[in-house]
Protein backbone atom coordinates (compact mmCIF):
# COMPACT_ATOMS: atom_id res chain seq x y z
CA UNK A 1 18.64 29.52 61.02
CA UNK A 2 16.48 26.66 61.05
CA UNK A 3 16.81 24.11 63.59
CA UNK A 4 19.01 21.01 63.29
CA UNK A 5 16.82 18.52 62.91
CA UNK A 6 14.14 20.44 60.35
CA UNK A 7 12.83 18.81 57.21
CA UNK A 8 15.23 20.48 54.01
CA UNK A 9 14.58 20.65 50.37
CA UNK A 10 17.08 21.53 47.65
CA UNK A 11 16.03 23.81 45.04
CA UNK A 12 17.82 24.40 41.73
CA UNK A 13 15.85 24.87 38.72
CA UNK A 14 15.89 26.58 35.49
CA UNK A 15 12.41 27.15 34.84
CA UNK A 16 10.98 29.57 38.08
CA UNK A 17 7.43 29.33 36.91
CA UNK A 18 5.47 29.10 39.99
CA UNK A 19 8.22 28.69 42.46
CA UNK A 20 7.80 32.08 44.42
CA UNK A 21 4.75 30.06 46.59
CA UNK A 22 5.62 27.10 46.77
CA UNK A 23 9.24 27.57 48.07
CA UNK A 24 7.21 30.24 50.28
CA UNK A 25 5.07 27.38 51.45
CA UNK A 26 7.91 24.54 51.94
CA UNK A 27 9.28 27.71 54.34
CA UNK A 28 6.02 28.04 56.12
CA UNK A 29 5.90 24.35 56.59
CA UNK A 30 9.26 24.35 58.48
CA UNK A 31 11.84 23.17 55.50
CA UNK A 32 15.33 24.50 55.26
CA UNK A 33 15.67 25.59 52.00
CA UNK A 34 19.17 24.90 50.47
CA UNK A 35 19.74 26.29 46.82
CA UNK A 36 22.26 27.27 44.07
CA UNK A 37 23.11 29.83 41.51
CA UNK A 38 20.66 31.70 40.10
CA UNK A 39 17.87 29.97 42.34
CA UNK A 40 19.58 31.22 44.95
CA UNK A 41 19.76 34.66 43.91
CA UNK A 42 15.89 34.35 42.70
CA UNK A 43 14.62 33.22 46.37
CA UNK A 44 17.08 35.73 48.21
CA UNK A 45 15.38 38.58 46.23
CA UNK A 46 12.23 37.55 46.68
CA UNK A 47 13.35 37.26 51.01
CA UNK A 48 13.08 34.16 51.37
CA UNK A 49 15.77 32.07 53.74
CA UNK A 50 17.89 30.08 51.86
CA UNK A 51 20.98 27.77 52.96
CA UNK A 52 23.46 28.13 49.69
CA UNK A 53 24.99 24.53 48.45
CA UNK A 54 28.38 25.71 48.93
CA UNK A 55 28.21 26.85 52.57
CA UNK A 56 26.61 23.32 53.34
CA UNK A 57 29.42 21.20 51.11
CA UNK A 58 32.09 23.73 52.03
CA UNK A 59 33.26 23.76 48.76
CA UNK A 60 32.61 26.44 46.20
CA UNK A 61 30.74 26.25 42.93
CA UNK A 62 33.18 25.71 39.93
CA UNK A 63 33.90 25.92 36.08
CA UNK A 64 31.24 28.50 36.00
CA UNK A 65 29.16 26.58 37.47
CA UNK A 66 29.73 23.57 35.87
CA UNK A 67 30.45 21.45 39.16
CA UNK A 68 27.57 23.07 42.16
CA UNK A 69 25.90 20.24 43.59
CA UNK A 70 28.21 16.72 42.45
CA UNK A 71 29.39 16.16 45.97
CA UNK A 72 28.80 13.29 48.68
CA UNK A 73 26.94 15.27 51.32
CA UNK A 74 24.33 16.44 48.76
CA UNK A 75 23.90 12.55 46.92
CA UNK A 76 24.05 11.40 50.36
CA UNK A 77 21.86 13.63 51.76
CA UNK A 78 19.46 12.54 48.74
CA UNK A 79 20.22 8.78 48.83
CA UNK A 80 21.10 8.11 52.84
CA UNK A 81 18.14 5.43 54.26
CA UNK A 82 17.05 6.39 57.38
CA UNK A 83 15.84 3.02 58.29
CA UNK A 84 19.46 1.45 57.89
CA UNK A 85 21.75 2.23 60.91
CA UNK A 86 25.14 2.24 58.54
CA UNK A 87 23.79 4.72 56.34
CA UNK A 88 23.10 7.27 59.18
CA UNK A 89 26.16 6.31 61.14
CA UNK A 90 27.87 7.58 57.41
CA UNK A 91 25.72 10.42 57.35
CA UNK A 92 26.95 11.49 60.88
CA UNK A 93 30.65 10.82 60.46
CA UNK A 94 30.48 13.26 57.40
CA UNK A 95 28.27 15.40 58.23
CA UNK A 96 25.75 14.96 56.46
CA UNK A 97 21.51 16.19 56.64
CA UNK A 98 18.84 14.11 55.07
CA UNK A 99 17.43 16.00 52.31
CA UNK A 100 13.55 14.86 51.90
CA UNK A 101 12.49 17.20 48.74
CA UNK A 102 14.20 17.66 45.67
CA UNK A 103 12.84 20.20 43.57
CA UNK A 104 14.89 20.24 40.17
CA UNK A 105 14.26 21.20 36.55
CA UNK A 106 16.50 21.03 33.87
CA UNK A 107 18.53 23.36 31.45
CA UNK A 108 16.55 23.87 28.24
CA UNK A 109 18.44 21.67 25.96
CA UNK A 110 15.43 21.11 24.07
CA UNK A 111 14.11 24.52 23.04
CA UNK A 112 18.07 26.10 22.62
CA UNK A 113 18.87 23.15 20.14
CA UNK A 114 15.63 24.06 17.97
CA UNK A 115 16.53 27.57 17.85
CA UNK A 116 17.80 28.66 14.32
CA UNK A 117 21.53 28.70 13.89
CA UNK A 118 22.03 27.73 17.67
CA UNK A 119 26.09 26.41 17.51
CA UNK A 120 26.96 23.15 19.14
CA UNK A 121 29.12 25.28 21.62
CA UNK A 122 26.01 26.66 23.05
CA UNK A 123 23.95 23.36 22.72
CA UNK A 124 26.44 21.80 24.83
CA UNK A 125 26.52 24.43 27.51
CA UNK A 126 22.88 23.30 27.74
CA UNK A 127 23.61 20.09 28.69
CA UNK A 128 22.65 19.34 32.45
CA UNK A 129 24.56 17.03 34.50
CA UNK A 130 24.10 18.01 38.02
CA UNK A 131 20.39 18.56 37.82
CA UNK A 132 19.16 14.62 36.07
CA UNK A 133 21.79 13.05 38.55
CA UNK A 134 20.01 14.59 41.55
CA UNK A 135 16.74 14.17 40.32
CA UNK A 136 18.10 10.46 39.54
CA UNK A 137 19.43 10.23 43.21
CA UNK A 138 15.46 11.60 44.22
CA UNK A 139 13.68 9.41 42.44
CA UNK A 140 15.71 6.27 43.65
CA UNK A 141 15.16 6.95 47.12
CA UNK A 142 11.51 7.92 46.43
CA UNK A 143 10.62 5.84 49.69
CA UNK A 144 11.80 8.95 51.80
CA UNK A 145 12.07 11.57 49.15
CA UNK A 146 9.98 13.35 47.04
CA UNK A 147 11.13 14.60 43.79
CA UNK A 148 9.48 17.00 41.79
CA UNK A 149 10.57 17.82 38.74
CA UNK A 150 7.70 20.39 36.80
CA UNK A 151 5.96 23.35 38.12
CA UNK A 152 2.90 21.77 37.45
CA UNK A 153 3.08 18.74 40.53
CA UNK A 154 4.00 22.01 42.78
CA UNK A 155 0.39 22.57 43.91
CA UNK A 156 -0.45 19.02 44.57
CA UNK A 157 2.45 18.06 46.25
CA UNK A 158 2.65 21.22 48.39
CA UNK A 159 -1.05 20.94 49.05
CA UNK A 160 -0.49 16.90 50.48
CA UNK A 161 2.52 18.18 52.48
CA UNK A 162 0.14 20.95 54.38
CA UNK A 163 -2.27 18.09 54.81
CA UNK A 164 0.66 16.58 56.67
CA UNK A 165 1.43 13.62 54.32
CA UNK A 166 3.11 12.64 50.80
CA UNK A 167 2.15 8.82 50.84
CA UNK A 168 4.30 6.63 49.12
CA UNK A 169 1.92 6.49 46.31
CA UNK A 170 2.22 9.96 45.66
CA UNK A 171 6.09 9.66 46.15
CA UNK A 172 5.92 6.94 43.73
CA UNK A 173 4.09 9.08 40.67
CA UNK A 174 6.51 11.78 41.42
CA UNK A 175 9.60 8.97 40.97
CA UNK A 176 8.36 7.90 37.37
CA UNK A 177 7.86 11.12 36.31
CA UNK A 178 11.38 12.06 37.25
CA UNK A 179 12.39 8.88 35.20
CA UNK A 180 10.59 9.94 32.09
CA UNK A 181 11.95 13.16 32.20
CA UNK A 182 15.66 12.54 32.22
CA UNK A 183 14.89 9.60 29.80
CA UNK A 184 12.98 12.71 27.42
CA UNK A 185 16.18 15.08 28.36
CA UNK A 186 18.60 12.31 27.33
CA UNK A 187 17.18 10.86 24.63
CA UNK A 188 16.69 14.73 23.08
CA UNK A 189 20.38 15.29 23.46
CA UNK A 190 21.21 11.91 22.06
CA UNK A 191 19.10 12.69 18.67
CA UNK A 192 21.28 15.90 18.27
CA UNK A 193 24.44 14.65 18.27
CA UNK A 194 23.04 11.57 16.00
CA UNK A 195 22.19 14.95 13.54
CA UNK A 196 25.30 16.58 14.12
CA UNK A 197 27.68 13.76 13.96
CA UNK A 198 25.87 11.65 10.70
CA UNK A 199 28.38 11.42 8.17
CA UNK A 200 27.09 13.56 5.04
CA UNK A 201 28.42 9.98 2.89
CA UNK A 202 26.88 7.42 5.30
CA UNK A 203 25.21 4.54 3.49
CA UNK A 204 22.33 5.66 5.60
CA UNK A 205 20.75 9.27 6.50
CA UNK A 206 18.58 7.85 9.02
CA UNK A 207 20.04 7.20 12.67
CA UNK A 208 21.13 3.79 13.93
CA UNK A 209 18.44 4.09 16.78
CA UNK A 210 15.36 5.89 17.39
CA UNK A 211 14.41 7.14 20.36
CA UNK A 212 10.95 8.83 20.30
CA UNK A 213 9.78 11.51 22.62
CA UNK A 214 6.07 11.65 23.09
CA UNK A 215 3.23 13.17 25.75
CA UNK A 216 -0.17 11.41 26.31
CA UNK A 217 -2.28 14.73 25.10
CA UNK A 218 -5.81 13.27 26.24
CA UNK A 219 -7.50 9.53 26.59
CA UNK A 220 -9.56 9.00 23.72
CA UNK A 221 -13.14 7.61 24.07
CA UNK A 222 -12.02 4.88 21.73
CA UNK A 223 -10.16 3.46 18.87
CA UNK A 224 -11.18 2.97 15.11
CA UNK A 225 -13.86 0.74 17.11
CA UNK A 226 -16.14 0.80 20.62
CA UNK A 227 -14.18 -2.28 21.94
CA UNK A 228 -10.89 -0.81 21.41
CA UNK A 229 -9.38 1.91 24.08
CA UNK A 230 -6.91 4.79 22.37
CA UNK A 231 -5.12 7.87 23.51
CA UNK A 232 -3.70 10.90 21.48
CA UNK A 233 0.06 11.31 22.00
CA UNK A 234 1.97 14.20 20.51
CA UNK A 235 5.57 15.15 20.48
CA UNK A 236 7.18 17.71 22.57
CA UNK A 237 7.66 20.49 20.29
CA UNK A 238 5.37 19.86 17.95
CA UNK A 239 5.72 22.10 14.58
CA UNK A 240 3.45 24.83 13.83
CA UNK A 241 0.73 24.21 11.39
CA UNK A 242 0.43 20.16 12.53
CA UNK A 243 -2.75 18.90 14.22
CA UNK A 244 -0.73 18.35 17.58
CA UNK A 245 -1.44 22.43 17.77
CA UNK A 246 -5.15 22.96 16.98
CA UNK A 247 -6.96 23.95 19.75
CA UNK A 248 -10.84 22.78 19.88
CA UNK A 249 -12.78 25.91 20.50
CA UNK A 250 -16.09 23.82 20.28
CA UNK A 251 -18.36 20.44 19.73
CA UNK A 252 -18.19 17.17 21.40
CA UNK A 253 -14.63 15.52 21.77
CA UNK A 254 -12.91 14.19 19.45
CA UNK A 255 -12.29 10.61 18.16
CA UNK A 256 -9.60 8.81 17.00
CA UNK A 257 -11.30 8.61 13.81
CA UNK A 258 -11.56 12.37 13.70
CA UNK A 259 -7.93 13.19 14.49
CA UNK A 260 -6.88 10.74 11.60
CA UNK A 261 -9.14 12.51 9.25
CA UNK A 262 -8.51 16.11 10.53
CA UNK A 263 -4.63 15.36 10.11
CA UNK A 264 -5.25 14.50 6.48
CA UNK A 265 -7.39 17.43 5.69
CA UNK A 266 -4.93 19.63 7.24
CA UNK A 267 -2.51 18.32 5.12
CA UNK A 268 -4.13 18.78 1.87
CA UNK A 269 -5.66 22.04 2.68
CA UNK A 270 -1.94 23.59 3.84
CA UNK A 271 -0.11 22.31 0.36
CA UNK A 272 -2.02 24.99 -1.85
CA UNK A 273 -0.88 28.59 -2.19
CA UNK A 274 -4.42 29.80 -3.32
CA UNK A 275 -7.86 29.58 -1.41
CA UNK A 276 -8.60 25.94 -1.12
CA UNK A 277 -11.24 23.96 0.50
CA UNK A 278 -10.94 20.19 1.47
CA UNK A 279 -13.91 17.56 1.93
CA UNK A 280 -12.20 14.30 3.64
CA UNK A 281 -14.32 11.66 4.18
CA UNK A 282 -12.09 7.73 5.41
CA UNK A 283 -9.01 9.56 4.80
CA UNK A 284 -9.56 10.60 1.77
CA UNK A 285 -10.73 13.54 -0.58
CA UNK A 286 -14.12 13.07 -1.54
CA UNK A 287 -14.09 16.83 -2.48
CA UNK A 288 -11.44 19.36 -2.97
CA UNK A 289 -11.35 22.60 -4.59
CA UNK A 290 -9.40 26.01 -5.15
CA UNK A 291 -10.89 29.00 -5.77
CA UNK A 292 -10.93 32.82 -5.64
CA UNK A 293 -13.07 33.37 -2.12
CA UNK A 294 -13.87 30.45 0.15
CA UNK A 295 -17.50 30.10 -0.47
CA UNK A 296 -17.20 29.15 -3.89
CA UNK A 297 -13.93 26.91 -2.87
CA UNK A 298 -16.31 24.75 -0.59
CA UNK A 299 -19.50 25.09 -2.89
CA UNK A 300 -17.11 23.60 -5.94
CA UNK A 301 -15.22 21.15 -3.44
CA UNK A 302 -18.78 19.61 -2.04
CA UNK A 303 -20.13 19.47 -5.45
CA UNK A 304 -17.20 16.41 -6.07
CA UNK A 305 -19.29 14.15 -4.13
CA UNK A 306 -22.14 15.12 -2.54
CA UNK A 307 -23.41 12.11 -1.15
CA UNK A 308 -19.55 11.07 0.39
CA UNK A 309 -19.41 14.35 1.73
CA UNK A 310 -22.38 13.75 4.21
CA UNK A 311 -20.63 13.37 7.45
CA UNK A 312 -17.28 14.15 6.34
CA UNK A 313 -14.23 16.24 7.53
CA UNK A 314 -13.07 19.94 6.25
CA UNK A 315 -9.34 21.55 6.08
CA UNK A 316 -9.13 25.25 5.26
CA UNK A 317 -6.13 26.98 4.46
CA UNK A 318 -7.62 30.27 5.21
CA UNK A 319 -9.53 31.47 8.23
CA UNK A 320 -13.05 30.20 8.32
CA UNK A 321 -15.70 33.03 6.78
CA UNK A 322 -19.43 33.76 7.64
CA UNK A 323 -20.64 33.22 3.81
CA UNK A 324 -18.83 29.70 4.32
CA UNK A 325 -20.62 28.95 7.53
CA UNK A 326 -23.55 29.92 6.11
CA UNK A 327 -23.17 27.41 3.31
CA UNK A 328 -23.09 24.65 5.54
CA UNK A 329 -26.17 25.62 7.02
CA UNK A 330 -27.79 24.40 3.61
CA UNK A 331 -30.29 21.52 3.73
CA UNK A 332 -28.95 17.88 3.71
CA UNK A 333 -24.99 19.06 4.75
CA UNK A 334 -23.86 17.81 7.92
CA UNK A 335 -19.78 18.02 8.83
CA UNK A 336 -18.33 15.70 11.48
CA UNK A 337 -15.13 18.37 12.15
CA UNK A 338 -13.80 21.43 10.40
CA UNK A 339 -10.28 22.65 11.19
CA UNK A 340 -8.96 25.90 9.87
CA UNK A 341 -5.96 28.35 10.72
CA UNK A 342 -8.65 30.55 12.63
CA UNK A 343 -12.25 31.26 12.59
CA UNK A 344 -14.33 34.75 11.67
CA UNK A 345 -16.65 36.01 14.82
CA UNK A 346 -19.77 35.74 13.03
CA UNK A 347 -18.69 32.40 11.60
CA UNK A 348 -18.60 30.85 15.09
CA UNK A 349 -21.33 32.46 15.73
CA UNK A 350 -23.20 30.67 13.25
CA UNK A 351 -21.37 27.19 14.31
CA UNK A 352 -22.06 27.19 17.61
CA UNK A 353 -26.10 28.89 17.81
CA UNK A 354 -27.70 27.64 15.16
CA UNK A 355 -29.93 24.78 16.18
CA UNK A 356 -27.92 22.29 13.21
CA UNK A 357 -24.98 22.58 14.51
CA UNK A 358 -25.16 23.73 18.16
CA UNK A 359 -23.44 21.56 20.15
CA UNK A 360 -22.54 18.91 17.67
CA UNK A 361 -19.97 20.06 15.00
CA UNK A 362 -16.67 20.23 16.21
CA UNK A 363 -14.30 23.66 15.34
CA UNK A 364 -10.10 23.39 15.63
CA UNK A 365 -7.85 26.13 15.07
CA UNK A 366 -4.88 25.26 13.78
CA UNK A 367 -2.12 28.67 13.75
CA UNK A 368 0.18 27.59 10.91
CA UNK A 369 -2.71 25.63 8.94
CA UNK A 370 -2.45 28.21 6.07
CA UNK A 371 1.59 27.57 5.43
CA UNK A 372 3.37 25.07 3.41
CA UNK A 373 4.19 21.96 5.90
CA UNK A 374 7.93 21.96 6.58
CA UNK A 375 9.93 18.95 5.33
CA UNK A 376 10.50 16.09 7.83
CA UNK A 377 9.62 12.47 8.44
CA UNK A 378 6.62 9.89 8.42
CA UNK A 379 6.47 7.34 11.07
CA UNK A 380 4.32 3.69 10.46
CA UNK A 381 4.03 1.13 12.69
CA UNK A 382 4.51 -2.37 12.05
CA UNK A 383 4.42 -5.44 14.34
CA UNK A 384 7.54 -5.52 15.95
CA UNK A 385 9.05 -2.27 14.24
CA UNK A 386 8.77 0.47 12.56
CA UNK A 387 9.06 2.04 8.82
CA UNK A 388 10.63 5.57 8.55
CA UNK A 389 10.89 7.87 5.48
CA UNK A 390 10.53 11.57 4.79
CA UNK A 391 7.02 12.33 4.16
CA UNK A 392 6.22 13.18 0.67
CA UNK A 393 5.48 17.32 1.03
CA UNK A 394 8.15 18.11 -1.57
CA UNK A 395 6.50 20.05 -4.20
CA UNK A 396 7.37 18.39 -8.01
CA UNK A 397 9.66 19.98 -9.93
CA UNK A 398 7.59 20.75 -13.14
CA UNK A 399 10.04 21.75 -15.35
CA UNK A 400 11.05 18.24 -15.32
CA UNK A 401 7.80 17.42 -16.69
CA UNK A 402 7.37 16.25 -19.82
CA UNK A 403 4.17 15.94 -22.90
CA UNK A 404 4.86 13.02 -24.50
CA UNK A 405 1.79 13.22 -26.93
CA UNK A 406 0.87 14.64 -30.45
CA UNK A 407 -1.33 17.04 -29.30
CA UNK A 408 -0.09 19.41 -25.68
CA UNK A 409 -2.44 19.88 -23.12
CA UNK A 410 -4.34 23.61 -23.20
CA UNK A 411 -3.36 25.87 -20.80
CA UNK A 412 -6.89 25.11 -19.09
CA UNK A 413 -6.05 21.73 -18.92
CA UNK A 414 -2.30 22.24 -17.61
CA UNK A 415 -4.00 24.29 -14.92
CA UNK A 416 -6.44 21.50 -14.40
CA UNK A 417 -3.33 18.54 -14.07
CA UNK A 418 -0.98 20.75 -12.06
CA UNK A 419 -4.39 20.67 -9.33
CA UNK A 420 -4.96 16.68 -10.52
CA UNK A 421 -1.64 15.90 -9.55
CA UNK A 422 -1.34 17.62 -6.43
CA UNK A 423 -4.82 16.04 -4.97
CA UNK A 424 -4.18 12.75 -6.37
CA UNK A 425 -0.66 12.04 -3.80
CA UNK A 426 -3.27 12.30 -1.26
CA UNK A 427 -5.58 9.95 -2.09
CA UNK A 428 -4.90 5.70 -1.36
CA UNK A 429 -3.03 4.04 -3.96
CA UNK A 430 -4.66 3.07 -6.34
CA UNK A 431 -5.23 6.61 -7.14
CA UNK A 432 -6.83 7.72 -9.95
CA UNK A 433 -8.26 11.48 -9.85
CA UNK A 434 -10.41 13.52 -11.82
CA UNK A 435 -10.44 16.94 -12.13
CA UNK A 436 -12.40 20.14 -14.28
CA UNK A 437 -11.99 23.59 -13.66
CA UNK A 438 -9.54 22.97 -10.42
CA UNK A 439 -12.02 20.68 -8.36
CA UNK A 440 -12.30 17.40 -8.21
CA UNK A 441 -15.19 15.70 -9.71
CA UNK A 442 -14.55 12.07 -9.62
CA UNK A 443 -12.03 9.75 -7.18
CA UNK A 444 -10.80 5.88 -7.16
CA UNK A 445 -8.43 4.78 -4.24
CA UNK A 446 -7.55 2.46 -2.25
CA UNK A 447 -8.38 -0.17 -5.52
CA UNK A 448 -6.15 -3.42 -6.16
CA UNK A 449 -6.26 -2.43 -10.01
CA UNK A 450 -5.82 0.98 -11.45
CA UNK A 451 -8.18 -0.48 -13.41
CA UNK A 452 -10.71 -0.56 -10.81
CA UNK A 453 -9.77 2.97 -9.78
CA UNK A 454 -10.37 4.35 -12.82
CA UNK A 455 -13.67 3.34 -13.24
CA UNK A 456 -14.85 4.21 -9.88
CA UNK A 457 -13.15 7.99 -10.69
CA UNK A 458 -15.38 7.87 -13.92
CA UNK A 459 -18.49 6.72 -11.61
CA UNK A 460 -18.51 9.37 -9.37
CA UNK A 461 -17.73 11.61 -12.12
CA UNK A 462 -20.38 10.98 -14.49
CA UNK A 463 -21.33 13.61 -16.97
CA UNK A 464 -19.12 16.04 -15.06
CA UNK A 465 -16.07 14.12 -16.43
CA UNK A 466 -16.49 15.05 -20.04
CA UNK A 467 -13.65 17.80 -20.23
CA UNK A 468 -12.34 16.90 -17.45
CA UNK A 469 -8.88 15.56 -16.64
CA UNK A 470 -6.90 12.41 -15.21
CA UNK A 471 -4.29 12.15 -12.46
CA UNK A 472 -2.73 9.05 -11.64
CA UNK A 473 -0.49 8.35 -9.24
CA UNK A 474 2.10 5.87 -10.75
CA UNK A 475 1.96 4.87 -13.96
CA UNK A 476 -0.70 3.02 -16.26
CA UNK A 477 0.25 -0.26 -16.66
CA UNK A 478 -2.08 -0.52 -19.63
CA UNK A 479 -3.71 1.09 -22.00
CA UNK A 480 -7.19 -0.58 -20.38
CA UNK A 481 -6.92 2.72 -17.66
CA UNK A 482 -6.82 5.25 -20.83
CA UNK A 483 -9.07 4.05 -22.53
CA UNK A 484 -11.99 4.18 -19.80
CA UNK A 485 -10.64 7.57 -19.22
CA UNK A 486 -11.13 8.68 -22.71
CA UNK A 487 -14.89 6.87 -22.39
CA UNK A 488 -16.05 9.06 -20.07
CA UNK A 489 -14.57 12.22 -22.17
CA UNK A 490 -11.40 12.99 -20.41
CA UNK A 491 -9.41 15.13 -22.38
CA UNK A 492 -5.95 15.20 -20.62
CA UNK A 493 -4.24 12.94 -18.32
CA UNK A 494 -0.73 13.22 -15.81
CA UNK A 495 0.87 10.18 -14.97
CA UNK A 496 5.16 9.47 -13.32
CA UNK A 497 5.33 6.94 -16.98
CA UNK A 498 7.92 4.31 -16.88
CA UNK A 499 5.91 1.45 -17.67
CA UNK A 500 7.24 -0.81 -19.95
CA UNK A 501 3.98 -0.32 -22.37
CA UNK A 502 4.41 3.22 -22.14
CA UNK A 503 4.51 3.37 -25.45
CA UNK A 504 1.08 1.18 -25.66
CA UNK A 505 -0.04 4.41 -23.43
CA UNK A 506 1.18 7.25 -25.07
CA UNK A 507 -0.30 5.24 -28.45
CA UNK A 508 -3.77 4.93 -27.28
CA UNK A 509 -3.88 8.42 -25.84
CA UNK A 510 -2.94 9.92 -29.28
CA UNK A 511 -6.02 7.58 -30.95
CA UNK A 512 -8.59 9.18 -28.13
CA UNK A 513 -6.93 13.00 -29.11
CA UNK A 514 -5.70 13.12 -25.32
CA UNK A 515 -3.20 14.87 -24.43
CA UNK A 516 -0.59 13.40 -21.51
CA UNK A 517 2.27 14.39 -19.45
CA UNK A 518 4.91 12.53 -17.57
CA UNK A 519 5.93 13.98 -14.17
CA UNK A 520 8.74 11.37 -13.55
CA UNK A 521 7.95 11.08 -10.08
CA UNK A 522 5.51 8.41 -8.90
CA UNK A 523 3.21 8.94 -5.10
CA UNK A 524 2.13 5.92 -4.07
CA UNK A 525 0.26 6.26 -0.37
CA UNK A 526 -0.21 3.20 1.35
């Protein structure tokens, strides 16, 4: 038994990661260790002393544990100020011992509610009361307690208490951490029951608040610019397949530039089925291709814009090969990043030796980056707010496509508009896309005029656009877009229609012998 007036911590946690040495240490140090449960059970098998709650409250655990530690002499243990006589004259009428650490973690309300076909029954069983009210209590009374709340502050903290101190700096860091992670815990249970209790015939299938959950993943050496500092945040449970995943396995670290162009890459490259490669350069394509093997998807893809792709960004949706590395080893190709869902041996190899690239190109591996992105929403921030709406990963429904000219496209050129289309939601609005022989050979965005888009497209095209095809990501206003199209020896076009001139359109296609199709569904990106 320890003696009456030795230091005590409370233990109760979920997660036991780690705790075997540093309850072992508190011991060592002197501490009284007082416990519950299954932390209890854990420490007593692993022989170490250990006070249980209920002999200390004299009054049992209850409701299956639902009720262990809500009771005065362990809040007031937490909370009592030793500097204030009536709080220790309390504390000794009731009998109550200062507790000075409060080691807590949480159920795992998180990960049980994004389990498949979890039932609210058993999400609510995961719902922690006693444990955020003590850490709560801690973190209040940080001046003369120290909460800790992850197994990853056990080795500091454990290290300043052998060095005989936990300043009130370091007591402090521990209290805000405590606070963010209760805010996290409730504001994850909160967003449930906003999904489980949202009325299938609400005038709204968005929530009434948002409360958003993120973790500062590293400091970034800047913004879009020198003068402007950034970080990378990313959500708690990030899904598979989503940049918040990769892991860097080489080059120099990233910018916030880079992750904005990786993202975009990624997102291309995981929306085909077949081999595809991606060449992002500002966030957008400047290249993109599908094809048979790799190599030839990237050789096809770089050949869009050669000159853009200097400098630029690749996605892969399959993992990165040798005869692809070796590609890039050509004269006059440099590549800022290149994320893929894994990376060949000898590929790396050839990354991370050869004098080009040793050193300087940066490699992510993305699990995931080869499967169709999940639906789910788009966040954009606005001064003073922010928009919400599902992002746009929903694949067209084609048999609601339509040809609405004399003359039906060839099944060459169908293939060619089904790959149009599906590039050309990816690109800045004003989009305008061309396409041959499932690359892209010529791109306009981010115009104020489709117009304007249009002829860029046919620009970067140049003789490569004769056979090739147009994409267009609402519809033509005009016949002005068309016929520029048709100038440069397009010989198909896709387009949402429902313009008012759509019959101007569909007129002055017919006159060039193009052939069109509607999709019905229009892709702006902002």
């Amino acid at each position: 038994m320890a003696a009456a007036n030795s230091p005590r911590a409370l233990v109760s946690v979920s997660d036991k990661t780690g705790l075997d040495p540093f309850v072992r240490g508190l011991a060592d140090l002197g501490f009284e260790i007082l416990s519950t449960g299954g932390t209890r059970r854990f420490l007593e098998e692993l022989q170490i002393p250990v006070l249980d709650v209920s002999a200390y409250t004299e009054f049992p655990e209850i409701m299956d544990g639902r009720v262990k530690t809500l009771h005065p002499r362990v809040h007031g243990a937490i909370l009592g100020r030793p500097h204030l006589p009536e709080d220790q004259a309390v504390m000794a009428e009731h009998g109550i011992q200062s507790i000075s650490v409060v080691v807590c973690n949480l159920y795992p309300f998180e990960q049980t509610v994004a389990r498949e076909g979890v039932s609210p029954e058993e999400a609510i069983e995961q719902i922690d009361i006693g444990g955020p009210s003590m850490i709560r209590s801690a973190a209040k009374n940080h001046a003369t307690v120290a909460v800790v709340t992850s197994p990853d502050q056990y080795a500091d903290v454990l290290a300043q208490l052998q060095a005989g101190t936990l300043d009130e700096a370091a007591r402090r860091r521990l209290a805000q951490a405590a606070f963010e992670r209760t805010a996290r815990y409730d504001a994850a249970i909160s967003s449930w029951f906003a999904g489980v209790t949202r009325e299938p015939d609400s005038d709204s299938s968005f929530p009434a608040q948002v409360l958003l959950q993120l973790d500062r993943r590293s400091s970034l050496r800047y913004g879009e610019n020198p003068h402007q500092p950034a970080a990378f945040y990313t959500e708690p449970n990030p899904p598979a397949g989503s940049l918040a995943t990769a892991e860097q396995l080489h080059g120099k670290e990233l910018s916030y530039n880079n992750l904005l162009d990786l993202d975009a890459a990624l997102t291309i490259a995981r929306d085909f089925s077949e081999t595809a490669a991606v060449v992002l350069k500002h966030n957008n394509p400047c290249g993109c291709a599908v094809a048979e093997n790799q190599a030839d998807a990237l050789a096809a893809a770089w050949a869009g814009d050669p000159v853009s792709a200097f400098g630029s960004i690749l996605g892969f949706n399959r993992p990165l090969t040798a005869a692809t590395a070796e590609q890039l080893c050509e004269p006059n190709r440099f590549v800022e990043a290149i994320i893929a869902p894994d990376f060949d041996a000898e590929a790396i190899e050839i990354l991370t030796t050869r004098p080009k690239w040793k050193n300087n190109v940066r490699l992510l591996r993305c699990a995931g980056a080869g499967q169709p992105a999940e639906p789910g929403l788009d966040y954009r921030r606005v001064t003073g707010g922010l928009l919400m709406q599902e992002a746009d990963v929903a694949r067209d429904p084609e048999e609601d496509w339509k040809s609405v000219t004399d003359r039906t496209p060839s099944a060459a050129e169908l293939a060619d508009l089904k790959f149009a289309w599906q590039v050309c939601r990816y690109v800045k609005s004003n989009a305008i896309v061309f396409a041959k022989d499932r690359a892209l050979v010529g791109v306009g965005a981010g115009q104020m005029s489709r117009l304007d888009s249009s002829f860029m497209a046919a620009h970067k095209a140049g003789e490569r656009s004769k056979g090739a095809v147009v994409a267009s990501d609402a519809f033509f206003p005009f016949r002005d877009g068309i016929d520029q199209a048709a100038a440069a020896g397009v010989t198909a076009a896709i387009q949402p229609g429902g313009s008012r001139n759509d019959e101007e359109v569909i007129a002055a296609c017919n006159e060039h012998g193009i052939a069109m199709m509607f999709t019905g569904r229009r892709h702006f990106r902002h």
